[in-house]
Protein backbone atom coordinates (compact mmCIF):
# COMPACT_ATOMS: atom_id res chain seq x y z
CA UNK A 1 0.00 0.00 0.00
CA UNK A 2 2.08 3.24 -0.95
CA UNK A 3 1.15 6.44 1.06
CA UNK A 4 -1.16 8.12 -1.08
CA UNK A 5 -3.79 5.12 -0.29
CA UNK A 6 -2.82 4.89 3.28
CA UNK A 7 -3.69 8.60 3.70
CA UNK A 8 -6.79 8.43 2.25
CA UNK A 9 -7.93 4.94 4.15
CA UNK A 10 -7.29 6.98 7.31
CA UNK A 11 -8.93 10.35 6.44
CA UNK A 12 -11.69 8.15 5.74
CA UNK A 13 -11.52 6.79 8.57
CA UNK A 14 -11.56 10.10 10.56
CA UNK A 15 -14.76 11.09 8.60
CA UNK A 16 -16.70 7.99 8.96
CA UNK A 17 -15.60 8.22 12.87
CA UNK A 18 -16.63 12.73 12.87
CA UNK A 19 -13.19 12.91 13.98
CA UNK A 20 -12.59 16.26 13.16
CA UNK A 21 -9.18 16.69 14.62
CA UNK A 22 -7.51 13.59 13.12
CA UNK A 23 -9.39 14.65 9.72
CA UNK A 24 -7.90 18.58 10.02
CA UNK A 25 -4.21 17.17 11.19
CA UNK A 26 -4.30 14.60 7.90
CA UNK A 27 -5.56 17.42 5.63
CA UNK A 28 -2.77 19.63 6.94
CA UNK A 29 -0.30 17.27 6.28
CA UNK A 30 -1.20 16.42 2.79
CA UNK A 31 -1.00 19.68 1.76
CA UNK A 32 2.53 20.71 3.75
CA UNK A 33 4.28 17.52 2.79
CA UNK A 34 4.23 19.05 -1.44
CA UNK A 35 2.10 21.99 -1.46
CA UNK A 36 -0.02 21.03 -3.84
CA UNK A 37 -4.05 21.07 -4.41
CA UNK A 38 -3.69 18.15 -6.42
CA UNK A 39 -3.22 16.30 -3.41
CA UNK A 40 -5.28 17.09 -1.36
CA UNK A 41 -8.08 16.52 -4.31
CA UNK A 42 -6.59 13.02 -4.65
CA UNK A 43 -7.15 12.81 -0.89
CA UNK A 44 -10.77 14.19 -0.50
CA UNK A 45 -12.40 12.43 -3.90
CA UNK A 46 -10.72 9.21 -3.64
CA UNK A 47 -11.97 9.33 0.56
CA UNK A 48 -15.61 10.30 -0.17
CA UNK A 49 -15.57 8.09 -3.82
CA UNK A 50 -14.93 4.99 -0.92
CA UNK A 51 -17.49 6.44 1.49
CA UNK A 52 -19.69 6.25 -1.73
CA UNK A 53 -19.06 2.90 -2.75
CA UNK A 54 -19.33 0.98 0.53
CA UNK A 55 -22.86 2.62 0.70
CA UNK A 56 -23.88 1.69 -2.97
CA UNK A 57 -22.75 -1.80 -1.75
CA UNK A 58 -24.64 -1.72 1.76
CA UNK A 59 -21.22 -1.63 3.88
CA UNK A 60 -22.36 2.33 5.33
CA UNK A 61 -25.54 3.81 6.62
CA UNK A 62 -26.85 6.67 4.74
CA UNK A 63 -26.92 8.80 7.94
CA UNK A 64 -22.93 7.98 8.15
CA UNK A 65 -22.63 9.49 4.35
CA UNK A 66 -24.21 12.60 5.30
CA UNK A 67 -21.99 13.00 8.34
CA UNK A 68 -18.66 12.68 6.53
């Protein structure tokens, strides 16, 4: 798993969880590690395109989708 997909497994994680913190600290990150927008696109679409997907396939509730 290279480190692009880890960091968006765990800011999913922090959204599925309303972690705010965690979500703001791995947001931060993402963007000081290259400074680049890019990124943190990459991290926010391919985070909520997961979120989508395990609801389409039953996995989330829809009230957890609206949360994150």
């Amino acid at each position: 798993m290279d480190n692009t997909t880890a960091s968006i497994e765990t800011f999913q994680t922090a959204l599925l969880q309303i972690d705010r913190v965690k979500a703001n600290e791995i947001f931060e990150a993402c963007y000081l590690e290259k400074e680049s927008f890019e990124d943190l696109e990459t991290l926010t679409m391919g985070s909520l395109e997961n979120i989508g997907d395990k609801w389409e396939k039953g996995e989330l509730s829809l009230s957890q989708v609206y949360m994150s």
